[in-house]
Structure formats: structure tokens, C-alpha cells
C-alpha atoms as a PDB file:
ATOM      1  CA  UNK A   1     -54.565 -19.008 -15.267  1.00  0.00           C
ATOM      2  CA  UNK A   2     -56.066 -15.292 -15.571  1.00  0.00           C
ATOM      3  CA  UNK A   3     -56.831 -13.533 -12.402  1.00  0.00           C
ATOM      4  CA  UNK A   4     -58.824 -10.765 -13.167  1.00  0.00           C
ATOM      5  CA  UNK A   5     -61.903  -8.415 -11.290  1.00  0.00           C
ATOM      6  CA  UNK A   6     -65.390  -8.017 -13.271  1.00  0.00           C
ATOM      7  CA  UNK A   7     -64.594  -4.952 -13.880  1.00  0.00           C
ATOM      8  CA  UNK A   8     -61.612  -6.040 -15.879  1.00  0.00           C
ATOM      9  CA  UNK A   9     -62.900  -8.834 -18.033  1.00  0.00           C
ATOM     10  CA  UNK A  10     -65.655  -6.996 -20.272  1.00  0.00           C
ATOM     11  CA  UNK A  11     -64.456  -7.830 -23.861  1.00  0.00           C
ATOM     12  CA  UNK A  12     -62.653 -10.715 -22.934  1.00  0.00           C
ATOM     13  CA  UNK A  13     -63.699 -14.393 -23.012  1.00  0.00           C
ATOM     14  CA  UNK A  14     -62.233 -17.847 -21.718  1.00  0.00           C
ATOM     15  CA  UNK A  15     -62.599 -21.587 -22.162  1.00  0.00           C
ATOM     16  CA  UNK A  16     -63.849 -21.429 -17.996  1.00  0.00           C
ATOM     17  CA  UNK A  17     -64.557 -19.247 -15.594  1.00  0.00           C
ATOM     18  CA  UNK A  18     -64.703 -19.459 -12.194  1.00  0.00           C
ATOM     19  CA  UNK A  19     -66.966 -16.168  -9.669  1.00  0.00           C
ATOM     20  CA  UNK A  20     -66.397 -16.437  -6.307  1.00  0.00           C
ATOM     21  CA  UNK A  21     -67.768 -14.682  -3.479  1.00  0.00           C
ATOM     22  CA  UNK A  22     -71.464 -15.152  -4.625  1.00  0.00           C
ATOM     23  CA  UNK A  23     -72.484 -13.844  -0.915  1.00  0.00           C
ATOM     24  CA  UNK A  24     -74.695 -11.037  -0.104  1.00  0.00           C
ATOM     25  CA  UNK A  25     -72.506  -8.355   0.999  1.00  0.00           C
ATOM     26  CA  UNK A  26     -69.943  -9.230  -1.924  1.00  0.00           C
ATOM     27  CA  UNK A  27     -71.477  -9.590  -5.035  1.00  0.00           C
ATOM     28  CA  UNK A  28     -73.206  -7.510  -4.768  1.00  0.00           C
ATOM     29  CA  UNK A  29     -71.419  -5.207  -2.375  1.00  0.00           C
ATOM     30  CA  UNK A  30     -72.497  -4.105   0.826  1.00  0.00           C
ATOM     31  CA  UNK A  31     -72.654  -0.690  -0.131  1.00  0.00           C
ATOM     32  CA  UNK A  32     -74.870  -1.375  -3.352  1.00  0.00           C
ATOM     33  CA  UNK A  33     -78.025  -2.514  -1.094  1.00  0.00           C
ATOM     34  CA  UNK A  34     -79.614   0.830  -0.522  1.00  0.00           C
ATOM     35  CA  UNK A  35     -78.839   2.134  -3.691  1.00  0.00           C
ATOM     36  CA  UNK A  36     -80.811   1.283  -6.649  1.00  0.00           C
ATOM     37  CA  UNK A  37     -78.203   2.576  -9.000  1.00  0.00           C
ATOM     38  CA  UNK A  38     -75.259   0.698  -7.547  1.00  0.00           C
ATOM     39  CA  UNK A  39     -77.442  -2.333  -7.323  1.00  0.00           C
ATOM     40  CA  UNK A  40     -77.812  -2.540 -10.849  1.00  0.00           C
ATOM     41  CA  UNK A  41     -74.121  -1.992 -11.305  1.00  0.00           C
ATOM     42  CA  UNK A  42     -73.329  -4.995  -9.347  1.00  0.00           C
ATOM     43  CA  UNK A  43     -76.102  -6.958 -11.599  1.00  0.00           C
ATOM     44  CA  UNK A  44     -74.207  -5.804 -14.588  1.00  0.00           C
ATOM     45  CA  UNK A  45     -70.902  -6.806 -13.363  1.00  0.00           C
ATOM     46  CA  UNK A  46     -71.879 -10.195 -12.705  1.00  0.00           C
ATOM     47  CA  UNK A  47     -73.708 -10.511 -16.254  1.00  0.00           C
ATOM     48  CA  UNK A  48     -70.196  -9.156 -17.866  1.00  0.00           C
ATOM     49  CA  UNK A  49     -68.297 -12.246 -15.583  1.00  0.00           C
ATOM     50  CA  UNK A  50     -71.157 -14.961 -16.796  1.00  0.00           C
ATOM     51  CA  UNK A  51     -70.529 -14.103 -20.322  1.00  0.00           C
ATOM     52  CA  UNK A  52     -67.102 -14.374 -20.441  1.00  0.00           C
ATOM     53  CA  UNK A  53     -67.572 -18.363 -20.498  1.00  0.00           C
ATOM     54  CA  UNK A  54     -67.185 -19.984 -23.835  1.00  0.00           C
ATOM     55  CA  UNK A  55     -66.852 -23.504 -22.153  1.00  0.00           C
ATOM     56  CA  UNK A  56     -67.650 -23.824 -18.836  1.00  0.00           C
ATOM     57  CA  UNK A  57     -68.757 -21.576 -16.066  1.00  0.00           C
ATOM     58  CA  UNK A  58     -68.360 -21.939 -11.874  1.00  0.00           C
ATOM     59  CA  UNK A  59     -70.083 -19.763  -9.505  1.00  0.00           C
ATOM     60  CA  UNK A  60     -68.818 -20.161  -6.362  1.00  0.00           C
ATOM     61  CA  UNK A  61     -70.424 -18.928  -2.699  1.00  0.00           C
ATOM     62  CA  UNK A  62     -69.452 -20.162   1.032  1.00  0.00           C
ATOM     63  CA  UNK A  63     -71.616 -21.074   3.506  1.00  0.00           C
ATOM     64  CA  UNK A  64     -69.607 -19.701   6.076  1.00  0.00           C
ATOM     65  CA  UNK A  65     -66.622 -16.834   6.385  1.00  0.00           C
ATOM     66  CA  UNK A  66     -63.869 -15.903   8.902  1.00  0.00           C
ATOM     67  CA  UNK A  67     -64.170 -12.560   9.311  1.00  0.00           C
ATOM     68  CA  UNK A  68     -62.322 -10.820  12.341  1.00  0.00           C
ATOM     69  CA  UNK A  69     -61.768 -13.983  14.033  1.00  0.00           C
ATOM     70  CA  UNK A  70     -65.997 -14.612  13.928  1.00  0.00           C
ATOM     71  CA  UNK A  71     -67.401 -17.473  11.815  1.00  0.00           C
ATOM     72  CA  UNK A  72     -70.473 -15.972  10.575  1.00  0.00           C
ATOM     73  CA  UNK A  73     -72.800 -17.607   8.019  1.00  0.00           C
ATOM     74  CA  UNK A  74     -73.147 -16.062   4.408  1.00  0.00           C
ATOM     75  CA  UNK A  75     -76.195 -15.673   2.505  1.00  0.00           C
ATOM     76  CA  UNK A  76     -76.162 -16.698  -0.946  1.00  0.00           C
ATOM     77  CA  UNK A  77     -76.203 -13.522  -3.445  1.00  0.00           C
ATOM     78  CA  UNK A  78     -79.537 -13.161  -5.160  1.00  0.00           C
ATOM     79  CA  UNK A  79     -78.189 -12.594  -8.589  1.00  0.00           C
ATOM     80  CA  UNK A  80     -77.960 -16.701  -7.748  1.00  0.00           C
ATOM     81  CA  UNK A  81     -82.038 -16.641  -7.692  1.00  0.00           C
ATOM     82  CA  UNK A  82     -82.503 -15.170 -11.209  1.00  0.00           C
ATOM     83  CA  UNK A  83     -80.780 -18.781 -12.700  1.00  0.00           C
ATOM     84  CA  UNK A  84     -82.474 -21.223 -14.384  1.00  0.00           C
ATOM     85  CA  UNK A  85     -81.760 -24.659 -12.241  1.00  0.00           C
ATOM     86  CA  UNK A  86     -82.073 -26.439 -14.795  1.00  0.00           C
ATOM     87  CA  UNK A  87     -79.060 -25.362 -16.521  1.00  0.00           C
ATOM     88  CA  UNK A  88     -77.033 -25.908 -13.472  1.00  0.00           C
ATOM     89  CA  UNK A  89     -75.163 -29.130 -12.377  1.00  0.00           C
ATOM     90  CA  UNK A  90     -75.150 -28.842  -8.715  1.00  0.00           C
ATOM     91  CA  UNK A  91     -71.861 -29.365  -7.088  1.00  0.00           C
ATOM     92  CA  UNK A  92     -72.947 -29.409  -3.071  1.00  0.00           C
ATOM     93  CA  UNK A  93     -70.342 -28.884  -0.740  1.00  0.00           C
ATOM     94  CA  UNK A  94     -67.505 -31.475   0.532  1.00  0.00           C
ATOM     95  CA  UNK A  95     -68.814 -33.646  -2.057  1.00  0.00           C
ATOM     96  CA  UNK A  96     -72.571 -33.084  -2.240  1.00  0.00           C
ATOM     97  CA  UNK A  97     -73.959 -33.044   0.823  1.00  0.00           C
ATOM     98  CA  UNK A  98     -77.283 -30.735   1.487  1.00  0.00           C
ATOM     99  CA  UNK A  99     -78.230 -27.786   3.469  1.00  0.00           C
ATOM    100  CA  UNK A 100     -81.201 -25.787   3.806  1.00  0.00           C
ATOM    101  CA  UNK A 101     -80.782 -22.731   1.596  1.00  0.00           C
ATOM    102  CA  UNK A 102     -83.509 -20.635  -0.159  1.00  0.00           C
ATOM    103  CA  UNK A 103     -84.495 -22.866  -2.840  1.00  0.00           C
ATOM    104  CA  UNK A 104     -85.371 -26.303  -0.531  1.00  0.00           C
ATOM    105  CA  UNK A 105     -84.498 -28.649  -3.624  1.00  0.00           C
ATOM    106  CA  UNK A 106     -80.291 -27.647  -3.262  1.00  0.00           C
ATOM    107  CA  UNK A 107     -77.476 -26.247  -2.135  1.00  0.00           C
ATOM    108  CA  UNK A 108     -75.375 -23.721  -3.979  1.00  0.00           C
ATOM    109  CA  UNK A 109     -72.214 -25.439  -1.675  1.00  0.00           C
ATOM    110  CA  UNK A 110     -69.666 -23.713   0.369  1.00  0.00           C
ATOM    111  CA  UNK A 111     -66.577 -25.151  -1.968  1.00  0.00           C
ATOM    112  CA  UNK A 112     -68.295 -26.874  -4.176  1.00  0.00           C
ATOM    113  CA  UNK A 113     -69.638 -24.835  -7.190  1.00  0.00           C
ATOM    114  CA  UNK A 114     -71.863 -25.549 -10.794  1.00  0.00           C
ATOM    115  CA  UNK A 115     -71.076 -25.695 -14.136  1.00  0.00           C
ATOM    116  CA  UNK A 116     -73.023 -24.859 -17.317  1.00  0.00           C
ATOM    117  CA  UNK A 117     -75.494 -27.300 -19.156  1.00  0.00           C
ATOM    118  CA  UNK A 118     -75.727 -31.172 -18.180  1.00  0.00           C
ATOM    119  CA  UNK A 119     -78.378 -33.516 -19.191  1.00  0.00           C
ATOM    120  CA  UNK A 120     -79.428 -34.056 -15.862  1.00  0.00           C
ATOM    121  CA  UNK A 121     -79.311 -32.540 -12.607  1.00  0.00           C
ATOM    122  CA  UNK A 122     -77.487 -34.891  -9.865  1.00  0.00           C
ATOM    123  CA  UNK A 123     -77.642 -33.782  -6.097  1.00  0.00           C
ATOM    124  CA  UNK A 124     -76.108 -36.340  -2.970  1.00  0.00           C
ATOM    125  CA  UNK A 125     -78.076 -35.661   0.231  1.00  0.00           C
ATOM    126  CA  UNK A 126     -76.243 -36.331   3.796  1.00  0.00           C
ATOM    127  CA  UNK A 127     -78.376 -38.808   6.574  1.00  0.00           C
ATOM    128  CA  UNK A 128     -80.000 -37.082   9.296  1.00  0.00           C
ATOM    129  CA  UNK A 129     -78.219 -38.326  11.924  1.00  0.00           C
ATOM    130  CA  UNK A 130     -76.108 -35.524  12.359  1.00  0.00           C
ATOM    131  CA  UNK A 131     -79.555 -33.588  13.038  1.00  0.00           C
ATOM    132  CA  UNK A 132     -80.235 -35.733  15.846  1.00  0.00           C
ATOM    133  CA  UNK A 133     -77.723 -35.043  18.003  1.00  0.00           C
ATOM    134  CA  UNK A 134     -77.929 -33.524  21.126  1.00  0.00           C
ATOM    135  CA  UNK A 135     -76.831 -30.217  21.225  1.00  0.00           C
ATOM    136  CA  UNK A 136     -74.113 -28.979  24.317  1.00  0.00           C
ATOM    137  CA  UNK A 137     -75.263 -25.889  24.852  1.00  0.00           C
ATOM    138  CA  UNK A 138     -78.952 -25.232  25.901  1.00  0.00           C
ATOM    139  CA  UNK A 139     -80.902 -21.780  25.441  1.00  0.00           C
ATOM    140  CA  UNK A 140     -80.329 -19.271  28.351  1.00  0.00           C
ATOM    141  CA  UNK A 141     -77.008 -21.024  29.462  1.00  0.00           C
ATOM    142  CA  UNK A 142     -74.468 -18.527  30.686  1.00  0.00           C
ATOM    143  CA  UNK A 143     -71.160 -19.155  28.335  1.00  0.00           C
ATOM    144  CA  UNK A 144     -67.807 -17.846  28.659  1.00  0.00           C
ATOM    145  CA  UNK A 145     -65.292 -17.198  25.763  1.00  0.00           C
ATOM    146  CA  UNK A 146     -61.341 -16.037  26.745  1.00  0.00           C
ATOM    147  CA  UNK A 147     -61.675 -12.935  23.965  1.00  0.00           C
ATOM    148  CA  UNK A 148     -65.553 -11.902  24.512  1.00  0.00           C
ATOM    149  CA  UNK A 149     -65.788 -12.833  28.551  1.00  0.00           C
ATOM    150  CA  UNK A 150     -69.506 -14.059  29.600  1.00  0.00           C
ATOM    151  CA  UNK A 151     -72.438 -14.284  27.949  1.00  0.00           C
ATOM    152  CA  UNK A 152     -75.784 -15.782  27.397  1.00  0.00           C
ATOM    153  CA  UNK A 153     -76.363 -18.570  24.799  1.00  0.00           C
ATOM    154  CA  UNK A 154     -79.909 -17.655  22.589  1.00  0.00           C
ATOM    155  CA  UNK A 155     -80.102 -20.643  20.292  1.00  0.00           C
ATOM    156  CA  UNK A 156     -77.958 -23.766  19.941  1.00  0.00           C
ATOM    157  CA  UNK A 157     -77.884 -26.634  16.848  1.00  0.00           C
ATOM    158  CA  UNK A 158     -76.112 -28.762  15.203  1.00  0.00           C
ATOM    159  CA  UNK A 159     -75.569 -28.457  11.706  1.00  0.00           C
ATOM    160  CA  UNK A 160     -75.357 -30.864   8.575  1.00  0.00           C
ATOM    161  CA  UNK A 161     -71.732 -31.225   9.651  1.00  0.00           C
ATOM    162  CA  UNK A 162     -72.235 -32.292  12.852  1.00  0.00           C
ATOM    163  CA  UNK A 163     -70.584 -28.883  14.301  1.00  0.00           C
ATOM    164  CA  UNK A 164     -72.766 -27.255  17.318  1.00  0.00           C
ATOM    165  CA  UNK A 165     -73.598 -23.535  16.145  1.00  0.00           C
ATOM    166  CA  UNK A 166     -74.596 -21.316  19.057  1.00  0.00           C
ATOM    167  CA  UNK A 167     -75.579 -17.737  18.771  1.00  0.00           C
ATOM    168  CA  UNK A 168     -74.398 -15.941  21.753  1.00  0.00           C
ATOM    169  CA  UNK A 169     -75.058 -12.633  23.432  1.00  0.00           C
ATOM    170  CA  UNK A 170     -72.013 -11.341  24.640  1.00  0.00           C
ATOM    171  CA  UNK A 171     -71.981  -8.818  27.482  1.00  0.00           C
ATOM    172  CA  UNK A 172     -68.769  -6.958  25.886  1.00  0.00           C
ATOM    173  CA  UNK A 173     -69.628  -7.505  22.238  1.00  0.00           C
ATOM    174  CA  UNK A 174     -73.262  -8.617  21.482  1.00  0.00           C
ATOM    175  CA  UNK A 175     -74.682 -11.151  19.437  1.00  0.00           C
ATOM    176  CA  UNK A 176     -72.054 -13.492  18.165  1.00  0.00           C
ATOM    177  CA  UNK A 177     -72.786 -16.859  16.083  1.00  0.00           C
ATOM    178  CA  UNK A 178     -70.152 -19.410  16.994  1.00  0.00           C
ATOM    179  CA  UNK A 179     -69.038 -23.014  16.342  1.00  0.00           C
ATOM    180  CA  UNK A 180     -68.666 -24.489  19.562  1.00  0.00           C
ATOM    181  CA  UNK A 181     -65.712 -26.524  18.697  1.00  0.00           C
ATOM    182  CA  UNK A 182     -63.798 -23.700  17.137  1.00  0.00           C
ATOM    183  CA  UNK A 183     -64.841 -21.332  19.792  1.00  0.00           C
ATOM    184  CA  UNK A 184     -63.457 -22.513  23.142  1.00  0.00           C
ATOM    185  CA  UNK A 185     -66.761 -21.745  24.948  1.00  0.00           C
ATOM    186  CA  UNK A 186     -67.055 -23.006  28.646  1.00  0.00           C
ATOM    187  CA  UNK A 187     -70.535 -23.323  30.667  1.00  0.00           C
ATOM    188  CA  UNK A 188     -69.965 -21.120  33.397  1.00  0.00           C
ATOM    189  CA  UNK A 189     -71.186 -22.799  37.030  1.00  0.00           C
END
């Protein structure tokens, strides 16, 4: 196995290749948004790493990151929008299952990723029940969380896992999207 950055692999090619971090805010960068220039720098970049495939290529994203100590949801990159579906076999994540993203037909998976050409596209969708369950946390609840202290909860669902996701205004931090679960958040009397 090669680990190598973009930047690093122009010239080269390999029987498979696997991109990660297909996220807005990583490829591209954060800093590249406002910037025409650097925008089409990142856009470059991930051309060079697509070409590099002889066999077989992967394009990773997640659905959701740890960052700081906060889950908070990713956006899939755009340069994902520019790609022909129907060269794609869609891997979903944790073994297909769906969720809403910006094309409504798939998911581009949190650890799941695609591969080049297949004769047909296969995609698994998940049962709804998960979507029917009652959520813990109601709308203008007052929450508390041992690192943030109080707060007010602004929306509350569950999620094609089953996990309750509840955006929270703190009073010490702000707006804070949680997984209840993972979160330790108490209803405060």
C-alpha cells in the first residue's frame, strides 16, 4: 500500500485508488471557497487523484465527523456532483442503507464508497421504521450537557440509524448538533 497526498501522485498510476475526505471543507478545502483560483486548484487536484486509477477507483466521504469532541454532519464535496451515476456502483453505508443526500436516488455512504464501471447500478434501502420513532427531546426543551451547561433544544429527529440528532443552543457555546446517545444530555426540570 502507497500513502500518498494529491499533490504527490501526478505522474503516477495504480491498479486502485482509494480519496477520502470527499466533504466540503476538505476536498476542497475550507480556505478554497471564496477564492475562485484556489477553487479550481482543489478541482484539479482531485482530477490528478481520479486519474491515477488504472483498475479501480473509491471515493470515499462521511456522513458525519468528530471534530473537537462535536459530531457534526458533513456535506458531500461537489466535485461528487460533476459524476456521471451511471458509472458508479453505489456502495451505501454499513452495508447499503439510504439517506437523504443531494441527489434523492443515493447515498454517497459514510464508510462505504464506489467503484468504477458496473453493468448495473445496485442500491439496498433501510425500512422506515426507524423514522417513526418518537423522538426524546421536543423543540424548546431546556437541555443540559456536563461540558456546554444549559441550553435550549431547536430541532430533534431521529435518523436512518435510529440515533436521536438534536441541534442545541447552548448558552456558553451556541448552536451545537448532537447525538443524544453520545451526548449525555439531561432534560432539565
Amino acid at each position: 500500500m502507497t500513502l500518498l497526498t494529491l499533490h504527490a501522485a501526478k505522474g503516477l498510476e495504480f491498479k486502485q485508488v482509494f480519496i477520502i475526505g470527499l466533504d466540503e471543507g476538505i476536498l476542497p478545502h475550507s480556505r478554497s471557497k471564496d477564492d475562485p483560483e484556489e477553487m479550481a486548484e482543489e478541482r484539479r487536484l482531485f482530477y490528478v487523484g481520479i486519474t491515477r486509477a488504472r483498475d479501480q477507483l473509491y471515493l470515499v466521504r462521511a456522513e458525519r465527523r468528530v471534530t473537537y469532541g462535536d459530531f457534526e454532519y458533513c456535506e458531500a464535496s461537489r466535485f461528487l456532483d460533476n459524476i456521471n451515476l451511471n458509472l458508479l456502483s453505489i456502495q451505501g453505508r454499513r452495508g447499503g442503507s439510504r439517506r437523504e443526500s443531494r441527489q434523492d436516488d443515493f447515498s454517497w455512504g459514510g464508510g462505504g464508497g464506489m467503484s468504477t464501471p458496473v453493468s448495473s447500478r445496485k442500491v439496498a434501502f433501510t425500512s422506515n421504521a426507524n423514522l417513526a420513532k418518537e423522538t426524546r427531546f421536543k423543540p424548546g426543551m431546556r437541555v443540559r450537557n456536563t461540558n456546554w451547561g444549559e441550553g435550549i433544544v431547536l430541532e430533534s429527529k431521529i435518523d436512518i440509524d435510529g440515533e436521536e440528532t438534536v441541534d442545541v443552543h447552548f448558552e456558553s457555546v451556541g448552536f451545537k448538533r448532537v447525538i443524544a446517545s453520545l451526548a449525555g444530555l439531561e432534560a432539565v426540570k
